[in-house]
Protein backbone atom coordinates (compact mmCIF):
# COMPACT_ATOMS: atom_id res chain seq x y z
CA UNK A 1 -21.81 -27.08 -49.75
CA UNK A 2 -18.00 -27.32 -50.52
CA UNK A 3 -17.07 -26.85 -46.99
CA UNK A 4 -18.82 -29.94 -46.04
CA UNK A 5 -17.27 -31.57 -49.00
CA UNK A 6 -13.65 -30.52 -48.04
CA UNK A 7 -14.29 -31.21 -44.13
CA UNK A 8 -15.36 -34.53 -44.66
CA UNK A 9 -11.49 -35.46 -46.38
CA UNK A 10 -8.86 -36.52 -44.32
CA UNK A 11 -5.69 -34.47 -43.23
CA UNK A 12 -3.38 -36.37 -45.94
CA UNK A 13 -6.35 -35.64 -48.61
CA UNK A 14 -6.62 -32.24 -47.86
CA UNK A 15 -2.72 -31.72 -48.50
CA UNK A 16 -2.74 -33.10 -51.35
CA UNK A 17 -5.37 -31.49 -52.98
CA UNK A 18 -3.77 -28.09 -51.75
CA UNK A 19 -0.24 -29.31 -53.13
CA UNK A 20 -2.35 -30.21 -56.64
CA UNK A 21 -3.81 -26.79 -56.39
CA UNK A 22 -0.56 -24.84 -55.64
CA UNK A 23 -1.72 -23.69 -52.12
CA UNK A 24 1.67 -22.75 -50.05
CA UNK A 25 2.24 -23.38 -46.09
CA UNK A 26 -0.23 -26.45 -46.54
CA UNK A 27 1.51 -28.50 -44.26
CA UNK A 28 1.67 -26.09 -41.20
CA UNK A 29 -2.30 -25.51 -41.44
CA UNK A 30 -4.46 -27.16 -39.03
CA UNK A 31 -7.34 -28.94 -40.51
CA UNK A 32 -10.05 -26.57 -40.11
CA UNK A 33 -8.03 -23.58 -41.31
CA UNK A 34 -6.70 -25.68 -44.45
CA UNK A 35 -10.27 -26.67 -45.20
CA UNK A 36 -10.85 -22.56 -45.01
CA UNK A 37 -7.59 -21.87 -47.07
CA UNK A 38 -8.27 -24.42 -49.79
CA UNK A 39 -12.17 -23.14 -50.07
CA UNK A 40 -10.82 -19.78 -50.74
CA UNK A 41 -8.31 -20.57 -53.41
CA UNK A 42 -10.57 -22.99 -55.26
CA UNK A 43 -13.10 -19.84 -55.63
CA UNK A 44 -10.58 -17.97 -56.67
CA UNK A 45 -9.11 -19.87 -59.00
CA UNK A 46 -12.22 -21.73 -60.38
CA UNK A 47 -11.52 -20.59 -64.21
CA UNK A 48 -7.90 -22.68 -63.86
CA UNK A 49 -9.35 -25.53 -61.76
CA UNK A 50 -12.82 -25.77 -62.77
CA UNK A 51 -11.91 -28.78 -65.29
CA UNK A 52 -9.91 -30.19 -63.05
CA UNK A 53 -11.11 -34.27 -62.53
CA UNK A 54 -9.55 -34.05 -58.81
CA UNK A 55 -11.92 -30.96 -58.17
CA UNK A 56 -14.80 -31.84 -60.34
CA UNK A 57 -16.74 -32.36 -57.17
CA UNK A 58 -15.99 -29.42 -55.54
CA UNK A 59 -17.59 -26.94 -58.15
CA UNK A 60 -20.30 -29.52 -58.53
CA UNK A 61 -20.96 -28.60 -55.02
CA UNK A 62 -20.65 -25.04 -55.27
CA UNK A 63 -22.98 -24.87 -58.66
CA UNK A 64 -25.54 -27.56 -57.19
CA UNK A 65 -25.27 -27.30 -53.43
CA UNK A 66 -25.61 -31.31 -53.74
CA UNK A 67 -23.10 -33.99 -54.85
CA UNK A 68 -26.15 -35.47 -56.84
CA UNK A 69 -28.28 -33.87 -59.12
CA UNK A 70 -31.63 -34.86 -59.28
CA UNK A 71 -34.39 -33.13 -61.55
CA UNK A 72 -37.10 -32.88 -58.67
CA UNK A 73 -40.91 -32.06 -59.86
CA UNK A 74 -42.17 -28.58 -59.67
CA UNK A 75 -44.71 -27.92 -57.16
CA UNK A 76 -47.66 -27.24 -59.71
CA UNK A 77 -46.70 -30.72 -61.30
CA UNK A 78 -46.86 -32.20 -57.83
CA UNK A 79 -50.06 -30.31 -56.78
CA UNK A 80 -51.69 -31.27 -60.01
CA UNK A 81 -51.30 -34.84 -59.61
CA UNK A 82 -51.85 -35.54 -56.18
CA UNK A 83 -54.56 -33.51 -54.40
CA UNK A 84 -54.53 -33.68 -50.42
CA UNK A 85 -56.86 -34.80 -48.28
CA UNK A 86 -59.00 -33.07 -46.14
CA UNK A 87 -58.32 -34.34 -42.68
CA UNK A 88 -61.81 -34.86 -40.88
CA UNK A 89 -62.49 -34.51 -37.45
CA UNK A 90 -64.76 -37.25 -35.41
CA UNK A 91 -65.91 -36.55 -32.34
CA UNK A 92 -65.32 -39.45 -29.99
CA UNK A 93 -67.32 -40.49 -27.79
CA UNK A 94 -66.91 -40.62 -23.88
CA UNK A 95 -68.49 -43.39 -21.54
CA UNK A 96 -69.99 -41.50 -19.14
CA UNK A 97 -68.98 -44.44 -16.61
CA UNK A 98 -65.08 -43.51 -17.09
CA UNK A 99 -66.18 -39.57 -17.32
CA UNK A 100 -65.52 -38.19 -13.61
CA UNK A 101 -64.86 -34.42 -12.94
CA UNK A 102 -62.19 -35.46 -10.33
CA UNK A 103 -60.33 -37.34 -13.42
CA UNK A 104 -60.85 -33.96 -15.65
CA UNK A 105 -59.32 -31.53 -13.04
CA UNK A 106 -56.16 -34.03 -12.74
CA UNK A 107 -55.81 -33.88 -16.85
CA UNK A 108 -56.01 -30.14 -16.72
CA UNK A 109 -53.86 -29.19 -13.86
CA UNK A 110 -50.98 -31.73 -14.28
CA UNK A 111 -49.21 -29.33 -16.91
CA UNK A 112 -49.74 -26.52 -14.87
CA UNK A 113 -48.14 -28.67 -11.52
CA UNK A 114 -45.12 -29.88 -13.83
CA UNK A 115 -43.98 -26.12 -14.64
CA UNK A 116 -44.49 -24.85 -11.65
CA UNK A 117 -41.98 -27.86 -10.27
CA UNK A 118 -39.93 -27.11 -13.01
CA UNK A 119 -40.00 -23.60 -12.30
CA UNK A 120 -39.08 -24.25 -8.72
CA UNK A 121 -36.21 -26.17 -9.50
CA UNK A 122 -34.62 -24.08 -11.82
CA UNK A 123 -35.21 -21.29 -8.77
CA UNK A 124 -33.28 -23.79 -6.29
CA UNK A 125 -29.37 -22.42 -5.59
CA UNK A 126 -26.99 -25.50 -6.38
CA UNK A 127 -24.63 -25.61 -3.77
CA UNK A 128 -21.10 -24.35 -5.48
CA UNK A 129 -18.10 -26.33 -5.55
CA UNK A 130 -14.74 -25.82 -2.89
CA UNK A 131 -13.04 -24.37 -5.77
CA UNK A 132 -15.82 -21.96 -6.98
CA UNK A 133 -16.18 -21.19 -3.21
CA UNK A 134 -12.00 -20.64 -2.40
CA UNK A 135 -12.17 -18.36 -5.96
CA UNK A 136 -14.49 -16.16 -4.96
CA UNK A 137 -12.62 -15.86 -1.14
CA UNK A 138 -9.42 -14.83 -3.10
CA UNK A 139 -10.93 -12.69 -5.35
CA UNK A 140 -12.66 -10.72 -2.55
CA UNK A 141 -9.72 -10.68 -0.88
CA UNK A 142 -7.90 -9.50 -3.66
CA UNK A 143 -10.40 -6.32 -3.87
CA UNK A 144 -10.07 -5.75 0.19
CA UNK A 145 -6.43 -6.16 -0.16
CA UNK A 146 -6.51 -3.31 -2.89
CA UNK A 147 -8.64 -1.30 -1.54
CA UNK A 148 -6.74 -1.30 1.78
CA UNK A 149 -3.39 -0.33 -0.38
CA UNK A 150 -5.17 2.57 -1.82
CA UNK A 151 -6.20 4.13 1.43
CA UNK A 152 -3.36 3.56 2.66
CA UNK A 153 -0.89 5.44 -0.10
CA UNK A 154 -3.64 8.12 0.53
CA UNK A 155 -2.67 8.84 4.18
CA UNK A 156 1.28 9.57 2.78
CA UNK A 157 2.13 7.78 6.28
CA UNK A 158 5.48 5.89 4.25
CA UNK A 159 6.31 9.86 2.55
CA UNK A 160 6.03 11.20 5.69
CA UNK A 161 8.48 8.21 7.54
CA UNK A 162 10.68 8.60 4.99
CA UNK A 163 10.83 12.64 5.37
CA UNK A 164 11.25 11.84 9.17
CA UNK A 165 14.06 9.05 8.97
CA UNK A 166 15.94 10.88 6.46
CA UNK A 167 16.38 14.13 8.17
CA UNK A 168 16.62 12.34 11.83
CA UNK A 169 19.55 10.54 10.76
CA UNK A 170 22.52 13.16 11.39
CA UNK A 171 24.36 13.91 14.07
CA UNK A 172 22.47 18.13 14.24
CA UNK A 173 19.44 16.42 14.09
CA UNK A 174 20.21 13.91 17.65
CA UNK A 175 21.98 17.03 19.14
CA UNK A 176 18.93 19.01 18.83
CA UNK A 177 16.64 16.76 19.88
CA UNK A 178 19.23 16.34 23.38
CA UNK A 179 19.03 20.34 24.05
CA UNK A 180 15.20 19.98 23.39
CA UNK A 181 14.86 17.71 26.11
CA UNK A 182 17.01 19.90 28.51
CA UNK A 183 14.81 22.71 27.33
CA UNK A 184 11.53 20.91 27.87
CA UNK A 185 11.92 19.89 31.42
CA UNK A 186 13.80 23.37 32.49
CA UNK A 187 10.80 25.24 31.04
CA UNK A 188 8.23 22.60 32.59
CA UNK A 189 9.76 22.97 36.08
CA UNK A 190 10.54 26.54 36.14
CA UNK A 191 7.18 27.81 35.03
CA UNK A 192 5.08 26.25 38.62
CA UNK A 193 2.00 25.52 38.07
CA UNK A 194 -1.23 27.23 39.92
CA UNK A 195 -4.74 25.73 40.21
CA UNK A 196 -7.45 27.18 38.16
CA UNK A 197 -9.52 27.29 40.80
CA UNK A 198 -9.91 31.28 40.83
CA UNK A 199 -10.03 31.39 37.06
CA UNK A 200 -13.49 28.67 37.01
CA UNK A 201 -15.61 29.70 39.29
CA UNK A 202 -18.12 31.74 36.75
CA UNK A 203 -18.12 28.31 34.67
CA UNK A 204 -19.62 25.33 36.90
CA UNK A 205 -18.38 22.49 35.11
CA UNK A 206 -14.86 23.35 34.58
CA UNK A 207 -15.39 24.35 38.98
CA UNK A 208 -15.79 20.15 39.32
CA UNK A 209 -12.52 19.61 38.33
CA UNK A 210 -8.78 19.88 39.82
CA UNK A 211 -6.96 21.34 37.36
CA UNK A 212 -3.14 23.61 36.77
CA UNK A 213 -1.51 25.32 34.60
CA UNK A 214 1.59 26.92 34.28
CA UNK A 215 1.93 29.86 35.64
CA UNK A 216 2.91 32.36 32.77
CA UNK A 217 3.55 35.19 34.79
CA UNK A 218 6.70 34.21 35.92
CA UNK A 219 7.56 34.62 32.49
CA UNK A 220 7.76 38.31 33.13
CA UNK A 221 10.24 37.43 36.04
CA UNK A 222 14.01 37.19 36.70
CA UNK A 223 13.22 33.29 38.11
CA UNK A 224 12.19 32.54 34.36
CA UNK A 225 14.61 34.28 32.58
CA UNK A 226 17.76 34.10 34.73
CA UNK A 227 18.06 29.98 34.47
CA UNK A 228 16.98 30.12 31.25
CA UNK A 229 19.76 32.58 30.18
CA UNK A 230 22.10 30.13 32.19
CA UNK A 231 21.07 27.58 30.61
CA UNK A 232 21.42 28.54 27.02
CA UNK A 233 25.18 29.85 27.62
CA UNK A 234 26.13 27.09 28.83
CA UNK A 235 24.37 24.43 26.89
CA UNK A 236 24.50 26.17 22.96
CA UNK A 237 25.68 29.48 23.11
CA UNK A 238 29.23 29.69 23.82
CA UNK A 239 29.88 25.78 22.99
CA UNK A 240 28.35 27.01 19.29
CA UNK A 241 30.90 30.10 19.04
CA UNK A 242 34.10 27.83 20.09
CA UNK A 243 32.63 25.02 18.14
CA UNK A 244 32.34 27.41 14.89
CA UNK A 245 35.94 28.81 15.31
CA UNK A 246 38.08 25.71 16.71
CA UNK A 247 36.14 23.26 13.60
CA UNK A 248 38.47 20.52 13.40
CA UNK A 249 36.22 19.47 10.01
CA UNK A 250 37.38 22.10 8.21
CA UNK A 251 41.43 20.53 7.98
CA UNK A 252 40.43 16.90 7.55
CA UNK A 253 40.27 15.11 4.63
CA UNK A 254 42.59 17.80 2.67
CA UNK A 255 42.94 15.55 -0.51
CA UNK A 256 39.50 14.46 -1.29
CA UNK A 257 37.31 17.85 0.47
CA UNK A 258 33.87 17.66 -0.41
CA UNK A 259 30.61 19.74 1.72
CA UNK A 260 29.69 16.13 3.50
CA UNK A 261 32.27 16.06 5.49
CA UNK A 262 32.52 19.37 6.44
CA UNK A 263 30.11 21.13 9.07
CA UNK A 264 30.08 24.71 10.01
CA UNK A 265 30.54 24.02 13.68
CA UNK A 266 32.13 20.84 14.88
CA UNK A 267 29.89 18.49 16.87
CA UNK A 268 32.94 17.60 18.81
CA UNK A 269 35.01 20.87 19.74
CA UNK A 270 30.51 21.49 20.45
CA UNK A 271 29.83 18.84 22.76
CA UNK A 272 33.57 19.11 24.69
CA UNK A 273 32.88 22.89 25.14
CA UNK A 274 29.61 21.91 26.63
CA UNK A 275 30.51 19.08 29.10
CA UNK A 276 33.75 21.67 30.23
CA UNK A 277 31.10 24.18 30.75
CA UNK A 278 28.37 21.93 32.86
CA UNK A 279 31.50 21.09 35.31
CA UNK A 280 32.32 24.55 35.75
CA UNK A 281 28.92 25.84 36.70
CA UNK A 282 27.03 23.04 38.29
CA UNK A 283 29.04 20.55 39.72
CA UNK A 284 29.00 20.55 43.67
CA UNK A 285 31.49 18.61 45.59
CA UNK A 286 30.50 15.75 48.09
CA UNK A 287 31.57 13.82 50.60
CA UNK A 288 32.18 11.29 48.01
CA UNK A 289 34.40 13.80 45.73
CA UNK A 290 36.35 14.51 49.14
CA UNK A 291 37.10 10.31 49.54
CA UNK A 292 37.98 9.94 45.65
CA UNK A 293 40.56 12.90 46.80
CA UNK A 294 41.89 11.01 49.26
CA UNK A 295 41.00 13.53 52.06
CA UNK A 296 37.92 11.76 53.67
CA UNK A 297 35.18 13.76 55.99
CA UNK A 298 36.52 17.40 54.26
CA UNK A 299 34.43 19.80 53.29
CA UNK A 300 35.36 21.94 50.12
CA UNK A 301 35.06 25.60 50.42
CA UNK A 302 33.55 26.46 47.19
CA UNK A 303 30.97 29.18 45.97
CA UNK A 304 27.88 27.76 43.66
CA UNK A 305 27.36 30.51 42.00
CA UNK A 306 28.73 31.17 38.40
CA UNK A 307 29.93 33.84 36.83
CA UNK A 308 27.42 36.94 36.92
CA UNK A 309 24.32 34.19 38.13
CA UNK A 310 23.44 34.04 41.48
CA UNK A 311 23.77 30.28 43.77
CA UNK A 312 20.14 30.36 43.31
CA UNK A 313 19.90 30.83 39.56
CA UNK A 314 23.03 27.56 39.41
CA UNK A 315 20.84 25.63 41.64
CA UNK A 316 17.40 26.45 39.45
CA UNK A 317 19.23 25.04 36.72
CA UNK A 318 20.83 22.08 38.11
CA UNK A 319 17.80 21.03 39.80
CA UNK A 320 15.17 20.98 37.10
CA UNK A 321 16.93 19.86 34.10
CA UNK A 322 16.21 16.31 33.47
CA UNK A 323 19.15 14.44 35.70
CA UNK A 324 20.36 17.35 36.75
CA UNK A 325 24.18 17.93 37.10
CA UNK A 326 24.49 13.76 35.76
CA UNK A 327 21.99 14.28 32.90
CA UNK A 328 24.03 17.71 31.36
CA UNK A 329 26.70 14.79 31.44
CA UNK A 330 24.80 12.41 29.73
CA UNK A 331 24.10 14.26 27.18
CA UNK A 332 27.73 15.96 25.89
CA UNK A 333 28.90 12.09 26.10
CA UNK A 334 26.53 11.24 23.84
CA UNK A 335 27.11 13.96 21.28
CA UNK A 336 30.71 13.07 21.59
CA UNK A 337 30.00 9.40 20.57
CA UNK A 338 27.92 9.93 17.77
CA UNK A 339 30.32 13.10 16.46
CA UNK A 340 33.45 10.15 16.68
CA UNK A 341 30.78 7.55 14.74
CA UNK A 342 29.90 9.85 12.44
CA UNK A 343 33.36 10.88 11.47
CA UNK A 344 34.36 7.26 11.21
CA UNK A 345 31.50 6.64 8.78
CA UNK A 346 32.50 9.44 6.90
CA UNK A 347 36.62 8.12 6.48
């Protein structure tokens, strides 16, 4: 064929025969595809090549198929002049000495016993290489890893962080969560708790075991309601009305006012209001206030009550919210220092 013809020249050949024949980007080709390239435009171009001396051999190959042509005889000619033999069979002949059956069944069988060892090999698991071995690790950890990623965006657990962190992260949102824990552990304490034990007794198993609830009828009571009225003036109510009309917020920042650093009630005028308010109603004076006074062993005349609530209704209050008298404390400092952050974050 002309392939093989063109294959079998050399690099420097080929180029020149492709500059002789006008073939363009010779030089860049590799071998194989310049043997490719310079087939193609030879048959091509055969009627302006063809009597070419430089490509006399490759159209001899691609007429012939040969570089050399030989008149071979036809197959009659061939068949007339020499006639095959028949090839004969002869039986040979066995010794019956060397004849055994034992020596027959090994000449049958031993084909049969190499393929099945052959077989049996080929069914025999090569051990695989370390880096076969450490391929397919990664790639099954790859899939786990994947798989694990998927059920994992699934859940939303990051969305739902996110939604969490962005809308915990303000000063309403850490004052709210303060007067929920005040709320929490008023309600908790207020509302005493009773044992089931009357409610159970028609069901045995729930009988077995020492359980309480809160009692919710107090919640039709004056000892619910009046601390928990006390405890809402005092706590949101009236610091949210001064904190809505004295909002310091509203005069800062005159120049550059935009909605961020404005609030509708001011977390400080709130939290001030609030801390002014705990002193009033539930602080009690000690022997300790009487030292810091400088009058030691005095008693203080004072009257716990506050306002239209009764001593008992003060004390209800001061008694079950988490810390008490300290914790109300604790808490209106803490709004104050994050209201003072907050507006320095905000300059």
């Amino acid at each position: 064929m002309s392939h093989s013809w063109l294959q079998r020249k050399r690099k420097g050949e080929l180029i020149e025969l492709a500059q002789r024949a006008n073939l363009p980007d010779a030089d860049a080709l590799l071998k194989d595809d310049l043997v490719a390239a310079l087939e193609g435009h030879l048959e091509a171009n055969e009627t302006v090549y063809g009597k070419d001396p430089e490509f006399s051999d490759f159209y001899g190959y691609v007429r012939s198929g040969s570089p050399v042509k030989r008149e071979r005889p036809s197959p009659s000619e061939g068949a007339a002049v020499t006639k095959p033999r028949r090839r004969q069979t002869l039986a040979k002949t066995t010794d019956s000495e060397d004849y055994t059956p034992e020596r027959s069944a090994l000449v049958t069988r031993t084909p049969r016993t190499v393929s099945r060892v052959a077989s049996r090999m080929s069914q025999v698991d090569i051990p695989a290489s370390p880096a076969q071995l450490a391929e397919v690790a990664d790639q099954s950890f790859q899939a786990a890893k994947t798989k694990a990623t998927e059920l994992w965006q699934k859940t939303k657990v990051d969305e739902l962080k996110e939604f969490v962190r962005d809308n915990a992260s303000s000063v309403g949102a850490i004052q709210t969560l303060i007067l929920l824990i005040e709320a929490v552990g008023l309600q908790l304490k207020t509302l005493d708790t009773v044992p089931t034990t009357e409610w159970t007794k028609s069901v045995p198993v729930l009988n077995s075991y020492n359980t309480a609830l809160p009692n919710m009828w107090k919640l039709l009571t004056s000892d619910w309601w009046a601390p928990a009225t006390l405890w809402s003036l005092t706590s949101w109510v009236l610091p949210l009305i001064f904190s809505y009309f004295f909002n310091l917020t509203l005069r800062s920042n005159t120049r550059h006012k935009s909605s961020s650093r404005q609030y509708t009630v001011d977390p400080l005028t709130f939290n001030i209001v609030k801390a002014i308010l705990a002193y009033s109603a539930y602080c009690v004076s000690t022997t300790a206030d009487a030292e810091m006074a400088g009058i030691p062993d005095a008693t203080f005349a004072q009257k716990l009550g506050w306002g239209p609530f009764s001593e008992g209704t003060v004390s209800a209050v001061r008694t079950n919210v988490p810390g008490g008298y300290y914790g109300l404390q604790i808490g209106a400092v803490v709004g104050v220092l994050i209201s003072l952050y907050d507006a320095a974050l905000k300059k």
